[in-house]
C-alpha atoms as a PDB file:
ATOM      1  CA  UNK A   1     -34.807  17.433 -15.090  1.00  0.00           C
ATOM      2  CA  UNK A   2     -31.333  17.715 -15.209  1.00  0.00           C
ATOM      3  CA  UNK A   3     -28.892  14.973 -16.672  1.00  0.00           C
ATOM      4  CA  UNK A   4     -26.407  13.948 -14.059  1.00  0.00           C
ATOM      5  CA  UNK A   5     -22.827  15.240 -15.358  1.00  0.00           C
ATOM      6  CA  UNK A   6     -20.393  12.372 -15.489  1.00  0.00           C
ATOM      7  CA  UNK A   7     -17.960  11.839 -13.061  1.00  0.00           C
ATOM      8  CA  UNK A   8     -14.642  14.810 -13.410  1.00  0.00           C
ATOM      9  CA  UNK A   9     -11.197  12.718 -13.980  1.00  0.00           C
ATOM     10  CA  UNK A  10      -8.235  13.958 -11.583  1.00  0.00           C
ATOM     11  CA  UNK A  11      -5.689  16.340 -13.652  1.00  0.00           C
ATOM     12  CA  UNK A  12      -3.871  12.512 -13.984  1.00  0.00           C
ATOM     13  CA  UNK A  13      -5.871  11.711 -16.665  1.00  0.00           C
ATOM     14  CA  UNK A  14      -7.066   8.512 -15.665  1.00  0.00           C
ATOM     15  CA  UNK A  15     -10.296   7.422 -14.627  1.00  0.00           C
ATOM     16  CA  UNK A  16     -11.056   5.492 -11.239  1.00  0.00           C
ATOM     17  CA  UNK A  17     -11.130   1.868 -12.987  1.00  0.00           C
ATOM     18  CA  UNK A  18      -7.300   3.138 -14.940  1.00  0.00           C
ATOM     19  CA  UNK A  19      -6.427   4.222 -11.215  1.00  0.00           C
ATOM     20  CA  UNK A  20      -7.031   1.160  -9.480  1.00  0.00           C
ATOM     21  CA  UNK A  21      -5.705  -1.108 -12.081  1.00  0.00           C
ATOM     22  CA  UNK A  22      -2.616   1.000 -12.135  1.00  0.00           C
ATOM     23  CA  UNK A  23      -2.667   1.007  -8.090  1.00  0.00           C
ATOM     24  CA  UNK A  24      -3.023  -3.414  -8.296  1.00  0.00           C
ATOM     25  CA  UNK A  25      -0.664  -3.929 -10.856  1.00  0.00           C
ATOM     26  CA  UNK A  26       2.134  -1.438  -9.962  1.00  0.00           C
ATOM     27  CA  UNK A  27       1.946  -2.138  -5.931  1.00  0.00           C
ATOM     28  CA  UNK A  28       1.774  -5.916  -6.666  1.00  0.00           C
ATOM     29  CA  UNK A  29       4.973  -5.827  -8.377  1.00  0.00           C
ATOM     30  CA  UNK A  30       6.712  -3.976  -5.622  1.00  0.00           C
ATOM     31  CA  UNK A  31       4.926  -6.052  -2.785  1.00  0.00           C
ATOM     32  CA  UNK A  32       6.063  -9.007  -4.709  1.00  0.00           C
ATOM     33  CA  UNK A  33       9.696  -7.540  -4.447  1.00  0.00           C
ATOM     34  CA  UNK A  34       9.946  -6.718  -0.939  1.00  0.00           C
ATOM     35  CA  UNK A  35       7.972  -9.738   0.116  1.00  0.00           C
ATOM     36  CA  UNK A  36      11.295 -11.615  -1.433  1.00  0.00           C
ATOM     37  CA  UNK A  37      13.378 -10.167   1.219  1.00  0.00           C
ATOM     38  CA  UNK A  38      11.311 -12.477   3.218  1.00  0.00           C
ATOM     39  CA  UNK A  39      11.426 -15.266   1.087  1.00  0.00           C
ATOM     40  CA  UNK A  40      14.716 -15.507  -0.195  1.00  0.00           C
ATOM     41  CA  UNK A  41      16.826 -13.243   2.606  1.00  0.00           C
ATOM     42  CA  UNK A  42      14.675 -14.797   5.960  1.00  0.00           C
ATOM     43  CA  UNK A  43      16.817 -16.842   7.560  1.00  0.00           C
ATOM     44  CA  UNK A  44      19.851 -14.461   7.126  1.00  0.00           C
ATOM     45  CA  UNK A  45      18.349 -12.135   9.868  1.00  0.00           C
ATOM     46  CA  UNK A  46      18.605 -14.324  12.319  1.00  0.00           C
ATOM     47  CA  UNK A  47      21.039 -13.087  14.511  1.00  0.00           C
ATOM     48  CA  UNK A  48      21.497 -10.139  12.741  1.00  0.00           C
ATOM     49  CA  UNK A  49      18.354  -8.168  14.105  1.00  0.00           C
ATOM     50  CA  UNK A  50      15.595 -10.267  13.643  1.00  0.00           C
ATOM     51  CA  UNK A  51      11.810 -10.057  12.777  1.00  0.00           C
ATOM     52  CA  UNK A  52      12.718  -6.121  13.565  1.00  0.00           C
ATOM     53  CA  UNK A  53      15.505  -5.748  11.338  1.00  0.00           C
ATOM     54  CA  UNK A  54      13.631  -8.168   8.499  1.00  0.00           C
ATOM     55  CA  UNK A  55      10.706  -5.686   8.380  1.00  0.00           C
ATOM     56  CA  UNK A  56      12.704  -2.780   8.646  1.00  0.00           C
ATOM     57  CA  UNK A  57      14.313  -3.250   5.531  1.00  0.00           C
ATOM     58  CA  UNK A  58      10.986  -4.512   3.874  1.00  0.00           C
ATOM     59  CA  UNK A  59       9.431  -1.595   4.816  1.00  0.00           C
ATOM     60  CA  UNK A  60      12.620   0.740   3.047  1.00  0.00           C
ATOM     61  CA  UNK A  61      11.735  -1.718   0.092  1.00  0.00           C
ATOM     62  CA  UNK A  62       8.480  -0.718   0.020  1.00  0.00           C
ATOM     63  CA  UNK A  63       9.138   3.253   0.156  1.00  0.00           C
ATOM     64  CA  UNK A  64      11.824   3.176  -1.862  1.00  0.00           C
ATOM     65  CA  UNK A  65      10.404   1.313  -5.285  1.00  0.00           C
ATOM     66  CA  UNK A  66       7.071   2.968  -4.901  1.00  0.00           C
ATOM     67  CA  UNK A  67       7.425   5.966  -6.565  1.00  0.00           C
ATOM     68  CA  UNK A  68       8.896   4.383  -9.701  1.00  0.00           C
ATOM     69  CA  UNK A  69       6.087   2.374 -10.370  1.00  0.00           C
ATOM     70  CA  UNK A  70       3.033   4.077  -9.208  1.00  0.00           C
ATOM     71  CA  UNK A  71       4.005   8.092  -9.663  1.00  0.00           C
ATOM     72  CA  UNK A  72       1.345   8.269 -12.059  1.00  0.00           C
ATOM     73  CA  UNK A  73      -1.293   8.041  -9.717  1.00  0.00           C
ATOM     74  CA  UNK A  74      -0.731  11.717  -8.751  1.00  0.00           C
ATOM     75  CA  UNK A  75      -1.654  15.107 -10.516  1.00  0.00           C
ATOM     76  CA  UNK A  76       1.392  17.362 -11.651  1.00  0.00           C
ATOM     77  CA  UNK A  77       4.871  18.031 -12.011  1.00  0.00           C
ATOM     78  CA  UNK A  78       7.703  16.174 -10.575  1.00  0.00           C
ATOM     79  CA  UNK A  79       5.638  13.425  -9.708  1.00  0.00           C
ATOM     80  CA  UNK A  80       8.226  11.081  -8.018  1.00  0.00           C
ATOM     81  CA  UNK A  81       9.355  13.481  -5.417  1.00  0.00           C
ATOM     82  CA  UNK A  82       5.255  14.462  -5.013  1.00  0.00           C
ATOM     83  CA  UNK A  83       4.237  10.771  -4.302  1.00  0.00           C
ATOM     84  CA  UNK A  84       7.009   9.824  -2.027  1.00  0.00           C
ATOM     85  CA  UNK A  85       5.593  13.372  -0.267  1.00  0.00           C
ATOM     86  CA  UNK A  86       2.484  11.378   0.578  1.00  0.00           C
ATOM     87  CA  UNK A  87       3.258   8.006   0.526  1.00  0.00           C
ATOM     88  CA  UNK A  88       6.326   7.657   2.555  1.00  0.00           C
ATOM     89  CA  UNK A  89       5.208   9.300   5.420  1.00  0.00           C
ATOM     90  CA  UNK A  90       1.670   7.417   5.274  1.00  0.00           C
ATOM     91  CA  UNK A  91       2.869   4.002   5.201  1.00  0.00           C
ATOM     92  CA  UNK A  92       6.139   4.619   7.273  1.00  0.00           C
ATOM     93  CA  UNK A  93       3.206   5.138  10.322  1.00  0.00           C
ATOM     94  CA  UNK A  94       1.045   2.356   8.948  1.00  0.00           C
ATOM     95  CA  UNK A  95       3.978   0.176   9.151  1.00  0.00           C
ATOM     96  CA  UNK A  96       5.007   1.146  12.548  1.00  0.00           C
ATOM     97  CA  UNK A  97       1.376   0.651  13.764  1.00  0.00           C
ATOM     98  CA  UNK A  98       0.949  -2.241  12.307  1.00  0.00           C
ATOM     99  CA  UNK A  99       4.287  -3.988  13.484  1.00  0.00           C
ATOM    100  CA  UNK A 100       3.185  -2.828  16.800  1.00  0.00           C
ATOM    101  CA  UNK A 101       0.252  -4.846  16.714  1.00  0.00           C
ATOM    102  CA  UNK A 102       1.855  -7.895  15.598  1.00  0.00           C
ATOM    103  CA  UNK A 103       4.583  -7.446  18.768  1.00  0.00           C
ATOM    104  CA  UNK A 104       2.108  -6.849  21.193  1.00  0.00           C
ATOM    105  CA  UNK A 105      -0.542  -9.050  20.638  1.00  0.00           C
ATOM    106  CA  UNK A 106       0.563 -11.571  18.060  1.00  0.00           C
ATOM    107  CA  UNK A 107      -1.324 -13.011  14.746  1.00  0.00           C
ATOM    108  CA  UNK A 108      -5.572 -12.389  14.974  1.00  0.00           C
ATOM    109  CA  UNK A 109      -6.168 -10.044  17.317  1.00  0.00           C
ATOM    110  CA  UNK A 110      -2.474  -8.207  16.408  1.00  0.00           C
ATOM    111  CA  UNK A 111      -3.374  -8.219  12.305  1.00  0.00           C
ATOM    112  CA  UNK A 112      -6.919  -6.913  12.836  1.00  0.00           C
ATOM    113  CA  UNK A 113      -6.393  -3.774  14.979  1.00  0.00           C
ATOM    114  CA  UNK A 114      -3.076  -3.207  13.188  1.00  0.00           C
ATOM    115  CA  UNK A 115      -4.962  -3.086   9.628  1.00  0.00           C
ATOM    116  CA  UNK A 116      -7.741  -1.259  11.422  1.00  0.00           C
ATOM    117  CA  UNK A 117      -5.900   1.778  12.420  1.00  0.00           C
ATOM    118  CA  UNK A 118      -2.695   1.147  10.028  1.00  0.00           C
ATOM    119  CA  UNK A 119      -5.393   1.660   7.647  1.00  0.00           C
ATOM    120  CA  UNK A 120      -6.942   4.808   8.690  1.00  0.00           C
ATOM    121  CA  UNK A 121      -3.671   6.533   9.801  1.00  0.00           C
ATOM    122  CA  UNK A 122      -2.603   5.492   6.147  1.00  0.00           C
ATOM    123  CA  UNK A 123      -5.172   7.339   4.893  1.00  0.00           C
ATOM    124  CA  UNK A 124      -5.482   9.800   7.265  1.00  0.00           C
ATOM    125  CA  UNK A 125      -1.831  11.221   6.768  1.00  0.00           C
ATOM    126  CA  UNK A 126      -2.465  10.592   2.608  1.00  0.00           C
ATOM    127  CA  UNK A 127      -5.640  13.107   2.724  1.00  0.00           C
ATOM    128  CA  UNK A 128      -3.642  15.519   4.400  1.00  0.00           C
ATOM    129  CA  UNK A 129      -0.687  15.893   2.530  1.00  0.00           C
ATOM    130  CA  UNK A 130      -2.797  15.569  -0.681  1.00  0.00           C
ATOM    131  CA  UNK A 131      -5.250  18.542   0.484  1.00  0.00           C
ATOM    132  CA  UNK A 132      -8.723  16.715   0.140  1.00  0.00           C
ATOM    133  CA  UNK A 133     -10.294  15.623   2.599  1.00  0.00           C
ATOM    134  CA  UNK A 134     -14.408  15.211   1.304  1.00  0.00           C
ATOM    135  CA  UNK A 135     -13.723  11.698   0.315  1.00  0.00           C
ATOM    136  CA  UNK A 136     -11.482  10.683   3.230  1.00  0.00           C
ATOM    137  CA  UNK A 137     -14.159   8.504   4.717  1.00  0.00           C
ATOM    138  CA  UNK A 138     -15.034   6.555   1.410  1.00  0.00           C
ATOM    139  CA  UNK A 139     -11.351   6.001   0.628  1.00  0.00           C
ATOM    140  CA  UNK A 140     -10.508   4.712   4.286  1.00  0.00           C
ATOM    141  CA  UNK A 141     -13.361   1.898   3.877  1.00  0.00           C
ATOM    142  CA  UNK A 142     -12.211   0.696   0.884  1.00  0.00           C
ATOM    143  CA  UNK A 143      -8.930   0.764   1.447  1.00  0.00           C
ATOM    144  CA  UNK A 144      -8.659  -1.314   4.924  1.00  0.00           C
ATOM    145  CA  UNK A 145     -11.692  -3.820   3.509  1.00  0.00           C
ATOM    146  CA  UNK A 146      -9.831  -4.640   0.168  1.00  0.00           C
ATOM    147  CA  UNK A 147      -5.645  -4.078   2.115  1.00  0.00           C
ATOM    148  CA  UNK A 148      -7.454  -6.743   4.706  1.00  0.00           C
ATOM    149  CA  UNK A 149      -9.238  -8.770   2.050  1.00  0.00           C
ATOM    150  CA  UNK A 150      -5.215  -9.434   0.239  1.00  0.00           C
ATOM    151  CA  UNK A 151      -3.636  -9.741   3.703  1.00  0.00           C
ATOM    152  CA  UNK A 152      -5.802 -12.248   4.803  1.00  0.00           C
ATOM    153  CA  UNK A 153      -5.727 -13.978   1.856  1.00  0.00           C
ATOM    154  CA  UNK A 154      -2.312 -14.132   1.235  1.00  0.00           C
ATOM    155  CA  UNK A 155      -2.048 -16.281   4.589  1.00  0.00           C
ATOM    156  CA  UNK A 156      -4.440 -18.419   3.225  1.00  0.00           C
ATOM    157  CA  UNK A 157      -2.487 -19.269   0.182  1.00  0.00           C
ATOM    158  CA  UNK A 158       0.647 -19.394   1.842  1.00  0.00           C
ATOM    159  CA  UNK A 159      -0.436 -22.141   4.320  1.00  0.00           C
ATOM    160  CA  UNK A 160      -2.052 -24.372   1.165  1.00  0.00           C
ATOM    161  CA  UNK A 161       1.188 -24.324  -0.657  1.00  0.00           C
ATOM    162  CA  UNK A 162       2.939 -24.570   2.451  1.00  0.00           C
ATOM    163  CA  UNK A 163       0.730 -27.808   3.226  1.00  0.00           C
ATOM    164  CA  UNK A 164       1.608 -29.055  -0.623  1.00  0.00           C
ATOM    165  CA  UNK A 165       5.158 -28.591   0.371  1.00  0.00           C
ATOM    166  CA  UNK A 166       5.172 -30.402   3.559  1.00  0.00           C
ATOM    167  CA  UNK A 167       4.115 -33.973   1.638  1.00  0.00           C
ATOM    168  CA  UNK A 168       7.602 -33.341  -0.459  1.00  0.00           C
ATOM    169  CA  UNK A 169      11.114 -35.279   1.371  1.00  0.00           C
ATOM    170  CA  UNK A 170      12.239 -32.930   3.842  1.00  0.00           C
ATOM    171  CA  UNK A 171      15.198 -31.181   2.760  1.00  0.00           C
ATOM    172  CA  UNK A 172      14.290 -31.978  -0.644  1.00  0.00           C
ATOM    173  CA  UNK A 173      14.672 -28.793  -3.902  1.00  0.00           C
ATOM    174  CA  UNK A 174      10.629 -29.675  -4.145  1.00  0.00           C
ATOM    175  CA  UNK A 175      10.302 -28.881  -0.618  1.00  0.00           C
ATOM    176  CA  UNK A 176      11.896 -25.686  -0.135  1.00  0.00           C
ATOM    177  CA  UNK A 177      10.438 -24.490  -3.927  1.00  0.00           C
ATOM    178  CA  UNK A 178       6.602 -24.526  -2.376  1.00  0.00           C
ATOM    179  CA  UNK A 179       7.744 -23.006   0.977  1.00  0.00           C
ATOM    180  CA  UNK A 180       9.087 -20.038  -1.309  1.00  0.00           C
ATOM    181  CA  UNK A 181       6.019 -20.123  -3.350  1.00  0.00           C
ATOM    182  CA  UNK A 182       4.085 -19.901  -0.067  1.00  0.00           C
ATOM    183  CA  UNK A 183       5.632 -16.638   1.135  1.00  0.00           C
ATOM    184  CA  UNK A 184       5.917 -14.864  -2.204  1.00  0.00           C
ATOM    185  CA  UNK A 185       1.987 -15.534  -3.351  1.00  0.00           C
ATOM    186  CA  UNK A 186       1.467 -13.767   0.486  1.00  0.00           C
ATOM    187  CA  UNK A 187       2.985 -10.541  -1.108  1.00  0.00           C
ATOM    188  CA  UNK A 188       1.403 -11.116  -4.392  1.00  0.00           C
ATOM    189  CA  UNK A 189      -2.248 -11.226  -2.451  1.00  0.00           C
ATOM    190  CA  UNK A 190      -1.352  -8.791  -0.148  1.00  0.00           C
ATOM    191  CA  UNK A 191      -0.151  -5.975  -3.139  1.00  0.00           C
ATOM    192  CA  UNK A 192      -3.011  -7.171  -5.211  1.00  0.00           C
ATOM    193  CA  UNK A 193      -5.245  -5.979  -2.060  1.00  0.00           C
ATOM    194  CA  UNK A 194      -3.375  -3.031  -0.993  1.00  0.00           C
ATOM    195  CA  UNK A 195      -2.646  -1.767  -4.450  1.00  0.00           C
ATOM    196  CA  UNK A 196      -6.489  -1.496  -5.584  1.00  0.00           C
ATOM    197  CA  UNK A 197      -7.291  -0.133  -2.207  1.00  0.00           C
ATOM    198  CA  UNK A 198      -4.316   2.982  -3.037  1.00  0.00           C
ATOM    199  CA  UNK A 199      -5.526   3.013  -6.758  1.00  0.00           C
ATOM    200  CA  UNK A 200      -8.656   3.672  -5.433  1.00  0.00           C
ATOM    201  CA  UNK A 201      -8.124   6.518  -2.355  1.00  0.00           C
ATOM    202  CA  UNK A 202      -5.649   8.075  -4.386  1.00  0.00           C
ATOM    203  CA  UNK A 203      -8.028   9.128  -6.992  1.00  0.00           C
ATOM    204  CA  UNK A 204     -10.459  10.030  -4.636  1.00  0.00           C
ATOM    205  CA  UNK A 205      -8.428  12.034  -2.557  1.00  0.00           C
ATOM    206  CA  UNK A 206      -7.232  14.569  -5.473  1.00  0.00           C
ATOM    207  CA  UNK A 207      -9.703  16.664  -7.911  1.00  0.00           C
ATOM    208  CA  UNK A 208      -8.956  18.475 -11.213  1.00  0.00           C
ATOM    209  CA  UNK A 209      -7.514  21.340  -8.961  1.00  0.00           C
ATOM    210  CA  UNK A 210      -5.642  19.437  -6.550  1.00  0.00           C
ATOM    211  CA  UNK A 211      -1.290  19.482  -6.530  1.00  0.00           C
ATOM    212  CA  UNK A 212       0.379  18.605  -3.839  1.00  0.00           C
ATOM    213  CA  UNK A 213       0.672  21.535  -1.163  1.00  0.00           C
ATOM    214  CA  UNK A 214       3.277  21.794   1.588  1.00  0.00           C
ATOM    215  CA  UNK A 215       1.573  21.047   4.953  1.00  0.00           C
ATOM    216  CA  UNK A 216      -0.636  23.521   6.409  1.00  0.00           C
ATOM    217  CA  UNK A 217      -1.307  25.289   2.932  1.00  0.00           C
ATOM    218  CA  UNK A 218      -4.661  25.719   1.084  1.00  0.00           C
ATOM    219  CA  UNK A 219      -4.955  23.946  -1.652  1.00  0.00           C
ATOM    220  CA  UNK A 220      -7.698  25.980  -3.477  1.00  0.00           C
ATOM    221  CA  UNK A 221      -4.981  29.010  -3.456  1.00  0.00           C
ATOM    222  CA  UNK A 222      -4.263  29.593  -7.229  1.00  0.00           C
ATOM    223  CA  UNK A 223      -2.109  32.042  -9.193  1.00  0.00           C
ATOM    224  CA  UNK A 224      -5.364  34.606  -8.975  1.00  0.00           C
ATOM    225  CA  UNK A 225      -5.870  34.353  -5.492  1.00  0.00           C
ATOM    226  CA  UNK A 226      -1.787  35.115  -5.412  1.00  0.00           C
ATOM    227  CA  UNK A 227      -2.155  38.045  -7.627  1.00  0.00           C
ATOM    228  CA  UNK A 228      -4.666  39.453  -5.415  1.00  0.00           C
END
């Protein structure tokens, strides 16, 4: 009988566990960040766009800090411009869908069709500009049950320390300190989910021989097949 070989590591180096830690602690920090725009910039957009114009520039936050802080999930050269290759245009149509949602049909029924198929077009558009698609179906499960699992979560702990706040004086420092609490532990959970779930599909999603191709290439071509 033949011992089982143990599991190849992506040409990153790291191992799944490395990956996903890397993917909590990296994404958490950024979700964090552009959750602040929320908590500390929210009432400025009213009357100067909204909801709309509030997670617009979340959103920008998001794409725009990612690639400092989580380039290393990807194989090769010139990482940065490589992972904004694959994660911009993933989550810039997971946004959309999911803000979509949320317009059309509100909180429940809005959040759980929006991280349904935010989730798999997230993936989706992430397996195709990495090349690999044999673990696509793996990597979409895990990735909308743990994004969902910190989503959902982060509501919950907003509205306890939103309840704790609301037994402070109104208008009182207290008071407004737990109401910012509430909304930033919402991007902490919701990173913290989100974040293992990319950790996670972003290893899967890429093998030893797997650098990001331009769309429509194959990524098994190598300098032999090119000399041929």
């Amino acid at each position: 009988m033949n011992a089982s070989l143990p599991e190849p590591s992506p040409a990153t180096g790291l191992s799944r566990f490395q990956s996903v830690i890397l993917g909590t602690l990296a994404f958490t920090a950024v979700s964090t960040l552009a959750f602040a725009v929320w908590a500390f910039g929210g009432n400025w957009f009213r009357g100067r766009g909204g909801e709309p114009a509030m997670y617009a520039v979340i959103a920008v936050v998001f794409m725009g800090l990612t690639g400092a802080f989580l380039h290393p999930l990807l194989t090769g050269s010139r990482r940065w411009l490589r992972f904004y290759g694959v994660f911009v245009p993933a989550f810039l149509v997971y946004a959309v869908i999911w803000s979509g949602f949320w317009f059309w049909l509100g909180s429940g029924a809005g959040e759980w069709l929006g991280a349904l198929v935010g989730s798999a077009a997230f993936i989706g558009i992430s397996a195709w500009r990495l090349g690999q698609w044999n673990s696509v179906l793996l990597a979409g499960i895990v990735f909308f049950v743990t994004h969902t699992t910190g989503y959902f979560a982060g509501g919950k702990t907003m509205a306890h320390f939103i309840g704790i706040g609301r037994t402070e004086p109104a208008r009182s420092t207290a008071r407004d300190r737990w109401f910012l609490m509430a909304k930033l532990s919402w991007g902490i959970a919701y990173g913290l989910g989100f974040g293992a779930g990319l950790g996670y599909a972003y290893y899967s999603l890429q093998t030893r021989r797997s650098i990001i191709q331009p769309a429509g290439t194959n990524p098994s071509n190598g300098p032999h097949d090119i000399a041929r």
